[in-house]
C-alpha atoms as a PDB file:
ATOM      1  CA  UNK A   1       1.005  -8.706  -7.675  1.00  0.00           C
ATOM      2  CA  UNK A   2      -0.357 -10.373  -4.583  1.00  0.00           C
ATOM      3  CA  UNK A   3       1.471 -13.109  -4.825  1.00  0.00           C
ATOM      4  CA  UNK A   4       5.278 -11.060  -5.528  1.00  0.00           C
ATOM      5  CA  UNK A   5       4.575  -9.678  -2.189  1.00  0.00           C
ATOM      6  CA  UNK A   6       4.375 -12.906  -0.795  1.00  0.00           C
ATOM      7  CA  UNK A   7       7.885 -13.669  -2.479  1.00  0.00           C
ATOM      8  CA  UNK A   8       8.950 -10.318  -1.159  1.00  0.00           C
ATOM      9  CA  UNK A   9       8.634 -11.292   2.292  1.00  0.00           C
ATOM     10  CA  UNK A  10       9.988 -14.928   1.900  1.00  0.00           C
ATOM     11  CA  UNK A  11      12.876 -13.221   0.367  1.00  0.00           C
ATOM     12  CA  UNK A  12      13.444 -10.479   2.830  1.00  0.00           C
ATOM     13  CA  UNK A  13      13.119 -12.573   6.160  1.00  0.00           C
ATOM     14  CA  UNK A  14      15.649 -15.693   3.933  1.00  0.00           C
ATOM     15  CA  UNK A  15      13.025 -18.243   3.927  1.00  0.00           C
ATOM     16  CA  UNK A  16      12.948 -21.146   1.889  1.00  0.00           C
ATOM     17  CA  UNK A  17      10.809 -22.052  -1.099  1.00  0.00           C
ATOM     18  CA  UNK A  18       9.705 -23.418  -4.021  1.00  0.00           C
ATOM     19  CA  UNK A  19       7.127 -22.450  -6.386  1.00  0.00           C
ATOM     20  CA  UNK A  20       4.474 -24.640  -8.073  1.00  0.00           C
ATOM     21  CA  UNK A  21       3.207 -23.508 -11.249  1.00  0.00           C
ATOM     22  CA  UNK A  22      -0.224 -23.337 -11.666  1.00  0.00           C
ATOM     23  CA  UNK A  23      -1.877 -22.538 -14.960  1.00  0.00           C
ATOM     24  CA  UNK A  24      -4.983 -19.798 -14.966  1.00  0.00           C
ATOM     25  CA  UNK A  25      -7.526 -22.063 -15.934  1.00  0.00           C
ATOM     26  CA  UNK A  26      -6.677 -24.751 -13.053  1.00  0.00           C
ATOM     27  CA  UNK A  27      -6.955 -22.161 -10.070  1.00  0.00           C
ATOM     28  CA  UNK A  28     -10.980 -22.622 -10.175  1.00  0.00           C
ATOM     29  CA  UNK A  29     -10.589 -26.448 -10.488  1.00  0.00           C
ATOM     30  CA  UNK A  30      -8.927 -29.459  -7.830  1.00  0.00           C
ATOM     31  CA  UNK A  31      -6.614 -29.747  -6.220  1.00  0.00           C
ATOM     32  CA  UNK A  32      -5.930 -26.000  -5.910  1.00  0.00           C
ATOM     33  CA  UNK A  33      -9.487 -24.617  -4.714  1.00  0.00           C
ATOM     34  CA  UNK A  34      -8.608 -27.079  -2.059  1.00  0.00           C
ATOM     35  CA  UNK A  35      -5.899 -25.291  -0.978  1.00  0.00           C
ATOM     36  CA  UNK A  36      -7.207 -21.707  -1.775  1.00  0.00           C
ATOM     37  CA  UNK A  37     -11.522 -21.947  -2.179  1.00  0.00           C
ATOM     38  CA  UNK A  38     -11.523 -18.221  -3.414  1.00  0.00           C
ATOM     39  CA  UNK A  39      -9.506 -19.929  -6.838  1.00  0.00           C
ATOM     40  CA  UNK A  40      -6.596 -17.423  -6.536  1.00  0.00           C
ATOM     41  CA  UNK A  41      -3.178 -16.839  -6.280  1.00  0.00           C
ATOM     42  CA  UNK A  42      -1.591 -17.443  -4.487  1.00  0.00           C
ATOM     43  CA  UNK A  43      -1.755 -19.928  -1.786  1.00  0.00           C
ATOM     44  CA  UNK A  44       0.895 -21.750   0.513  1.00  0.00           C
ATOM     45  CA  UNK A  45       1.691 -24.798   1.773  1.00  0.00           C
ATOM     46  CA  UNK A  46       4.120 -24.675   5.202  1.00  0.00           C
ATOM     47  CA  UNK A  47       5.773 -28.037   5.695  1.00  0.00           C
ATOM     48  CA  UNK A  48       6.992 -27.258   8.984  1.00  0.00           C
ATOM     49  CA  UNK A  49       3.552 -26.548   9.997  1.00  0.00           C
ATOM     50  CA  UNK A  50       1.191 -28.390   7.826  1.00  0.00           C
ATOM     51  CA  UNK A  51      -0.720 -24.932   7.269  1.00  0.00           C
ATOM     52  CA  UNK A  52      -2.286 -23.725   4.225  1.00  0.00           C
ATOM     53  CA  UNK A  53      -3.583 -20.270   3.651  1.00  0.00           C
ATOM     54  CA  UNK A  54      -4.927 -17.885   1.124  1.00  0.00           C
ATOM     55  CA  UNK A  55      -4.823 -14.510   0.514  1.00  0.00           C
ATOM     56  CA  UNK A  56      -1.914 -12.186   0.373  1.00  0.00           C
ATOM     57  CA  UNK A  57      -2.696 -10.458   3.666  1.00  0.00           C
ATOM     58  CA  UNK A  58      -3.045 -13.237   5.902  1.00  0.00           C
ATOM     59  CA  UNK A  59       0.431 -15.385   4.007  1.00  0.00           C
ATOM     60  CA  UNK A  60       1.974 -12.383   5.215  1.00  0.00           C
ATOM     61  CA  UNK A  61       1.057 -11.878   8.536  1.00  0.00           C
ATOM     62  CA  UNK A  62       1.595 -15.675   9.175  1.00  0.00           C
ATOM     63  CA  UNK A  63       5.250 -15.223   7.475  1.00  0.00           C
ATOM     64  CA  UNK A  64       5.868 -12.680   9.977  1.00  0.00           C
ATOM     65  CA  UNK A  65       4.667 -13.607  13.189  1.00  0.00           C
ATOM     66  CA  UNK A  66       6.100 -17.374  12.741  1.00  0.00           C
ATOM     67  CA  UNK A  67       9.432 -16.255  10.829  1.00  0.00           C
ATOM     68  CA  UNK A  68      10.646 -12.936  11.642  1.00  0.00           C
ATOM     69  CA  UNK A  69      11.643 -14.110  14.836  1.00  0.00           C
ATOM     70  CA  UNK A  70      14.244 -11.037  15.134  1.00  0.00           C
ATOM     71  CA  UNK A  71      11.519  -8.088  14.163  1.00  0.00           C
ATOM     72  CA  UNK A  72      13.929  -7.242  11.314  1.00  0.00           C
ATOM     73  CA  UNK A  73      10.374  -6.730   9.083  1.00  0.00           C
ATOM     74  CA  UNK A  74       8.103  -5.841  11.920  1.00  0.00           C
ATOM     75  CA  UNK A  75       7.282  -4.078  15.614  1.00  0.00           C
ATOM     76  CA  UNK A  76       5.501  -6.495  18.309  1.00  0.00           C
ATOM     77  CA  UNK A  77       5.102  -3.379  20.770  1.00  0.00           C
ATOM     78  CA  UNK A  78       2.336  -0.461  20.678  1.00  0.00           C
ATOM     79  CA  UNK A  79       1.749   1.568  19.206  1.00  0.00           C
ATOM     80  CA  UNK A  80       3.654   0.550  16.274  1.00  0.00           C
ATOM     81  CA  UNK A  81       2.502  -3.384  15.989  1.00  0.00           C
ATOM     82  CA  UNK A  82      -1.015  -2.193  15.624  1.00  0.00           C
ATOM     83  CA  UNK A  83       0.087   0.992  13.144  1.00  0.00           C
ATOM     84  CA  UNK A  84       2.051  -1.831  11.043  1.00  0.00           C
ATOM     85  CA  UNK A  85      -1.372  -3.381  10.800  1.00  0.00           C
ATOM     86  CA  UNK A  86      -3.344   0.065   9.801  1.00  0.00           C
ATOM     87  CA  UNK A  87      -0.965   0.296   6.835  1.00  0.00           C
ATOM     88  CA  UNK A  88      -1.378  -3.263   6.077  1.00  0.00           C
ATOM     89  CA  UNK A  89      -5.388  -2.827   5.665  1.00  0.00           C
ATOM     90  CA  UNK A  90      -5.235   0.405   3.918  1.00  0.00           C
ATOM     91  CA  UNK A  91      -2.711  -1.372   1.034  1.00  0.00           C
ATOM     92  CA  UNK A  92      -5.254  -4.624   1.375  1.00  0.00           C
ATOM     93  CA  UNK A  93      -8.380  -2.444   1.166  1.00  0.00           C
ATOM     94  CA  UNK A  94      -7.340   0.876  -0.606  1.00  0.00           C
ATOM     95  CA  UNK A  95      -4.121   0.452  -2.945  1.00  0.00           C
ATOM     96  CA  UNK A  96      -4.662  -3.417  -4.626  1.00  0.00           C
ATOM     97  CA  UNK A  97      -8.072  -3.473  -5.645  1.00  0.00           C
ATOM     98  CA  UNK A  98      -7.985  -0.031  -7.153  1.00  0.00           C
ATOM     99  CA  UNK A  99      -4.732  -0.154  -8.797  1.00  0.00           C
ATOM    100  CA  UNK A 100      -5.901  -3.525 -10.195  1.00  0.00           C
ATOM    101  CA  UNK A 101      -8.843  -2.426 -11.535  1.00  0.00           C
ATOM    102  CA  UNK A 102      -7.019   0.623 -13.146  1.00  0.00           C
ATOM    103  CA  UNK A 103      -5.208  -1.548 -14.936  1.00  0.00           C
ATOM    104  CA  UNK A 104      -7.941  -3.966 -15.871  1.00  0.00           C
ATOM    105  CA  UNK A 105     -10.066  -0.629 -17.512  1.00  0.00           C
ATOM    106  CA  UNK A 106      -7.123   0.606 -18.601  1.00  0.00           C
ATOM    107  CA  UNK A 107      -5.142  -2.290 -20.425  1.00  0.00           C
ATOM    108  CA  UNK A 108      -7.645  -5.179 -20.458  1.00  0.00           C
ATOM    109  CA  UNK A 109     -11.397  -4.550 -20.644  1.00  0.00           C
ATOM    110  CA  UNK A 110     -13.145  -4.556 -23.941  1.00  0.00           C
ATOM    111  CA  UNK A 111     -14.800  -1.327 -24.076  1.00  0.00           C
ATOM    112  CA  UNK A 112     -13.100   1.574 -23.382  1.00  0.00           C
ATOM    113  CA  UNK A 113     -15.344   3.186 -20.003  1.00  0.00           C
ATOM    114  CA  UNK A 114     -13.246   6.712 -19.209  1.00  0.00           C
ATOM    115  CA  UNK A 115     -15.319   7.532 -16.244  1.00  0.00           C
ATOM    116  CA  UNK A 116     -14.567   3.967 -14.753  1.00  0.00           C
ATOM    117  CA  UNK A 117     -10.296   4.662 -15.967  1.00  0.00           C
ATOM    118  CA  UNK A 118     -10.900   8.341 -14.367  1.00  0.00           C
ATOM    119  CA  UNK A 119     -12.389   7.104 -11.116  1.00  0.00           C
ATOM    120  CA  UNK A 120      -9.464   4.796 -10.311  1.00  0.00           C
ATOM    121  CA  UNK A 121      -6.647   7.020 -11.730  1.00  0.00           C
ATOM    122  CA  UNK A 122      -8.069   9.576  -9.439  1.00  0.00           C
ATOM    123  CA  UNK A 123      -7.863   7.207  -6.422  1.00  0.00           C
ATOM    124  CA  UNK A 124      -3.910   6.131  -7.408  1.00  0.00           C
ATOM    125  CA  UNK A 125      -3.238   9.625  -6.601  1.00  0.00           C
ATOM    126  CA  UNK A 126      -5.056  10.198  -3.499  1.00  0.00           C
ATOM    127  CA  UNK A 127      -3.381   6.783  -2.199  1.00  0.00           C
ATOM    128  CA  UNK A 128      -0.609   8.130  -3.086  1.00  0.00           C
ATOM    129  CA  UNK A 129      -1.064  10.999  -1.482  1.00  0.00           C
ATOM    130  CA  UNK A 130      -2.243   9.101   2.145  1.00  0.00           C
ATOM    131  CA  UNK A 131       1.237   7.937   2.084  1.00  0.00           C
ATOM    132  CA  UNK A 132       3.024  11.047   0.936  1.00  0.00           C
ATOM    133  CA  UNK A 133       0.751  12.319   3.987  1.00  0.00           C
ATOM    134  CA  UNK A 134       2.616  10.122   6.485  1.00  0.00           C
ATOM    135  CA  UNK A 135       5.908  10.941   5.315  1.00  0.00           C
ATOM    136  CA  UNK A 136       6.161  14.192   5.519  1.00  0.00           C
ATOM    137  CA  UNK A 137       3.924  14.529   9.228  1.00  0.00           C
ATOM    138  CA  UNK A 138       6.187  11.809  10.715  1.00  0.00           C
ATOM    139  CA  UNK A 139       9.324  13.292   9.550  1.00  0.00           C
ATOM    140  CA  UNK A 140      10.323   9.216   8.670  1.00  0.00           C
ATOM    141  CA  UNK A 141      11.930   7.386   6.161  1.00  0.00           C
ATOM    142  CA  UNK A 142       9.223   4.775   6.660  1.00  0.00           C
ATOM    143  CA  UNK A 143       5.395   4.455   7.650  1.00  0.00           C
ATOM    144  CA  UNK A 144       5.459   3.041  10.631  1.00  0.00           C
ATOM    145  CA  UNK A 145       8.583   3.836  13.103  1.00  0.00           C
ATOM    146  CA  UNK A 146      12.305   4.209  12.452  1.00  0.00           C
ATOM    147  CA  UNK A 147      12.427   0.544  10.244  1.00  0.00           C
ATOM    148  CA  UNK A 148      11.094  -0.830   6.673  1.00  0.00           C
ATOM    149  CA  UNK A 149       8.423  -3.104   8.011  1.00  0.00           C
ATOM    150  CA  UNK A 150       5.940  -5.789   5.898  1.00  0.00           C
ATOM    151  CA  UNK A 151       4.120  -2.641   5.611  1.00  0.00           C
ATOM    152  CA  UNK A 152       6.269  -0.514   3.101  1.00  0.00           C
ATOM    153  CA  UNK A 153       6.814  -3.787   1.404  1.00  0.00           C
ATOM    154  CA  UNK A 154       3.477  -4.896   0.582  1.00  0.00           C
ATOM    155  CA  UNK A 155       2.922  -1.721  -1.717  1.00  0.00           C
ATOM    156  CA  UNK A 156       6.092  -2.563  -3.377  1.00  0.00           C
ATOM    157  CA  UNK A 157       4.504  -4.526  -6.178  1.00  0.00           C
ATOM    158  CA  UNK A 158       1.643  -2.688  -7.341  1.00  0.00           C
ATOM    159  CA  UNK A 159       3.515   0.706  -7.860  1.00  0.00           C
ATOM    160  CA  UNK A 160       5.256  -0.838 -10.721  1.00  0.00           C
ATOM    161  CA  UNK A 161       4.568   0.439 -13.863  1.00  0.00           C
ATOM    162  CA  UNK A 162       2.511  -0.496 -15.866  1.00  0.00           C
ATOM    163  CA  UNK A 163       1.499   0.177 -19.335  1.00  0.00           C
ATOM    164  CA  UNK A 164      -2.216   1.966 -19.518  1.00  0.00           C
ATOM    165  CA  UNK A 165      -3.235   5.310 -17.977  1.00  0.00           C
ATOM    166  CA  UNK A 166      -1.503   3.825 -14.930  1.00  0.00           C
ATOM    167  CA  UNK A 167       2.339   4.418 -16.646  1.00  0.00           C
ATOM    168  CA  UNK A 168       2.097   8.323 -16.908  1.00  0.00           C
ATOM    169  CA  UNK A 169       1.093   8.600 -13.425  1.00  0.00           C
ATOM    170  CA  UNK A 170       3.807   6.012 -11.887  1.00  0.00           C
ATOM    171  CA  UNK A 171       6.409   7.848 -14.170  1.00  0.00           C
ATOM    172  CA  UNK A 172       6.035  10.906 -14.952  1.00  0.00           C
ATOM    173  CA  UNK A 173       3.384  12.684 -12.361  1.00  0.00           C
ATOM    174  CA  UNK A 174       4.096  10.719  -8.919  1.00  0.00           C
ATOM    175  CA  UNK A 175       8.476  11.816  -9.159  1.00  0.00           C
ATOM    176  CA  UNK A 176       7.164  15.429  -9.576  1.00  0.00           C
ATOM    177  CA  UNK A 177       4.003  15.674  -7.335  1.00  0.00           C
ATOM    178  CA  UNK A 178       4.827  13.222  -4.417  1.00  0.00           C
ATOM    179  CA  UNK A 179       8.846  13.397  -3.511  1.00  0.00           C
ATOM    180  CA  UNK A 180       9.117  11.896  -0.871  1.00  0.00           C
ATOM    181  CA  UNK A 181       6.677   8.882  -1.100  1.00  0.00           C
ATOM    182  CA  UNK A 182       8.437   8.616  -5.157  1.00  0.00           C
ATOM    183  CA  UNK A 183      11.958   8.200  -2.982  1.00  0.00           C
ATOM    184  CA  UNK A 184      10.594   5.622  -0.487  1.00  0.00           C
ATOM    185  CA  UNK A 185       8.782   3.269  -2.791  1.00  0.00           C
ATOM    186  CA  UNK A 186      13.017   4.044  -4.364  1.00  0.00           C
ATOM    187  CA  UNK A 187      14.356   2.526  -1.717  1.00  0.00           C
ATOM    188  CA  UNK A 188      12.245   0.137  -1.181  1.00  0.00           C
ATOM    189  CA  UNK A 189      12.656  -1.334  -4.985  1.00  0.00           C
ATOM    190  CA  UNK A 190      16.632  -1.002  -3.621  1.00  0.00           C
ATOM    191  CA  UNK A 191      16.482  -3.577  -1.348  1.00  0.00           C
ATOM    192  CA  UNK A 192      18.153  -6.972  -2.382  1.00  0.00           C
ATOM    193  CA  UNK A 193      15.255  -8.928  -0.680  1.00  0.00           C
ATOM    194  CA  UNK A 194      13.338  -6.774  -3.062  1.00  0.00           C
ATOM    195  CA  UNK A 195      15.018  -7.248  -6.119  1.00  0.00           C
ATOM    196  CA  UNK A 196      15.221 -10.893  -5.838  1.00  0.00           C
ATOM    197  CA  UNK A 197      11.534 -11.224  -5.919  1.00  0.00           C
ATOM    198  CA  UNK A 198      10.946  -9.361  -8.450  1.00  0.00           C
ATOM    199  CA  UNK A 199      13.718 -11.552 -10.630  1.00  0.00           C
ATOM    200  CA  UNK A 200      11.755 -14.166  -9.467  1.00  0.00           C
ATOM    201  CA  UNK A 201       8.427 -13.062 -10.012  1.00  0.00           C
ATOM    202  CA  UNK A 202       9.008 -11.785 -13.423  1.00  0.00           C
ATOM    203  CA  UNK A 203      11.192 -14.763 -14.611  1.00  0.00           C
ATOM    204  CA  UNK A 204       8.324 -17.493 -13.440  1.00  0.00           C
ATOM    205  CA  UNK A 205       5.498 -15.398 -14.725  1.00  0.00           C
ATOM    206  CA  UNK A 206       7.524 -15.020 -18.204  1.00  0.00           C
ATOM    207  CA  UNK A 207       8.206 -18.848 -18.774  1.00  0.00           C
ATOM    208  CA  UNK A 208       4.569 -19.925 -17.743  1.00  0.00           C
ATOM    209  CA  UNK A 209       2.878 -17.115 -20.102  1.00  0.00           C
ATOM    210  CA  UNK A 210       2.667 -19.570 -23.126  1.00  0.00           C
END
């Protein structure tokens, strides 16, 4: 997921690309801890810059501040630059780590641990609910200003659904319970940028599954 909002952003600002596949077993080995030491995705190389970096957060600030040279994904004034960056940390801190491990005790972990599955379906709602928060007190289409900023995208990816305890939430409570957060993430997932990495995202990770 980190790594499709990473493609989200190159897509959405028109920046070249090109992927290199890199198998799960070879992210804790050379070359790639080289380029990433956590052994993670994902990682980039700039050519224009010679920079690498790591982690979703800090690709994506980088993207912005050296690519989105017209603000079309971002504010550089206060109070919004530094509200852009609140949103930023609460998806970093709040929304990917427990959605992930929702789905790791819901889908992928060998024992069954409902208090563990309860605990983090719990906090998808009350994230959720932060944002639904925002909406409606602001008045806004968006969470920071009058724009879509990096911001709304980066929670694109991880309110997909997916299949686990995290599927009747996503589809069938968040519509009902949350209306206008349920239309933003909407229009968000409307967006061509947004739909092209997806495509892309789902395409590469389904011909390098085998």
């Amino acid at each position: 997921m980190s790594t499709k909002q990473v493609l989200i952003i190159l897509c959405e600002l028109g920046i070249p690309y090109e992927i290199k596949p890199v198998r799960f077993d070879e992210v804790k080995k050379e070359p790639f801890v080289s380029l990433n030491p956590n052994g993670r995705m994902p990682a980039i190389e700039d050519p224009n810059t010679d920079i690498v970096l790591w982690e979703s957060g800090a690709i994506i600030e980088y993207l912005v501040e050296t690519y989105d040279t017209d603000h079309k994904l971002s504010y550089v004034d206060s109070p919004e630059k530094w509200q852009q960056g609140s949103w930023k940390h609460f998806q970093m801190s709040g929304q990917g780590p427990y959605f992930g491990q929702l789905t790791w005790f819901g889908k992928f972990h060998q024992e069954k641990l409902p208090s563990a599955i309860s605990r983090y379906e719990n906090e998808m709602d009350r994230i959720t609910s932060v944002i639904e928060l925002q909406l409606t007190r602001t008045g806004k289409s968006y969470l920071v200003g009058d724009k879509c900023t990096f911001a709304d995208l980066m929670f694109v990816p991880w309110y997909r659904a997916f299949p686990g305890p995290a599927e009747e939430f996503l589809v069938k409570t968040w519509p009902e319970k949350y209306l206008l957060s349920y239309a933003w993430n909407q229009e968000l997932n409307a967006r061509e940028g947004v739909k092209q990495a997806q495509k892309v995202g789902d395409d590469f990770l389904a011909s390098n599954s085998h």
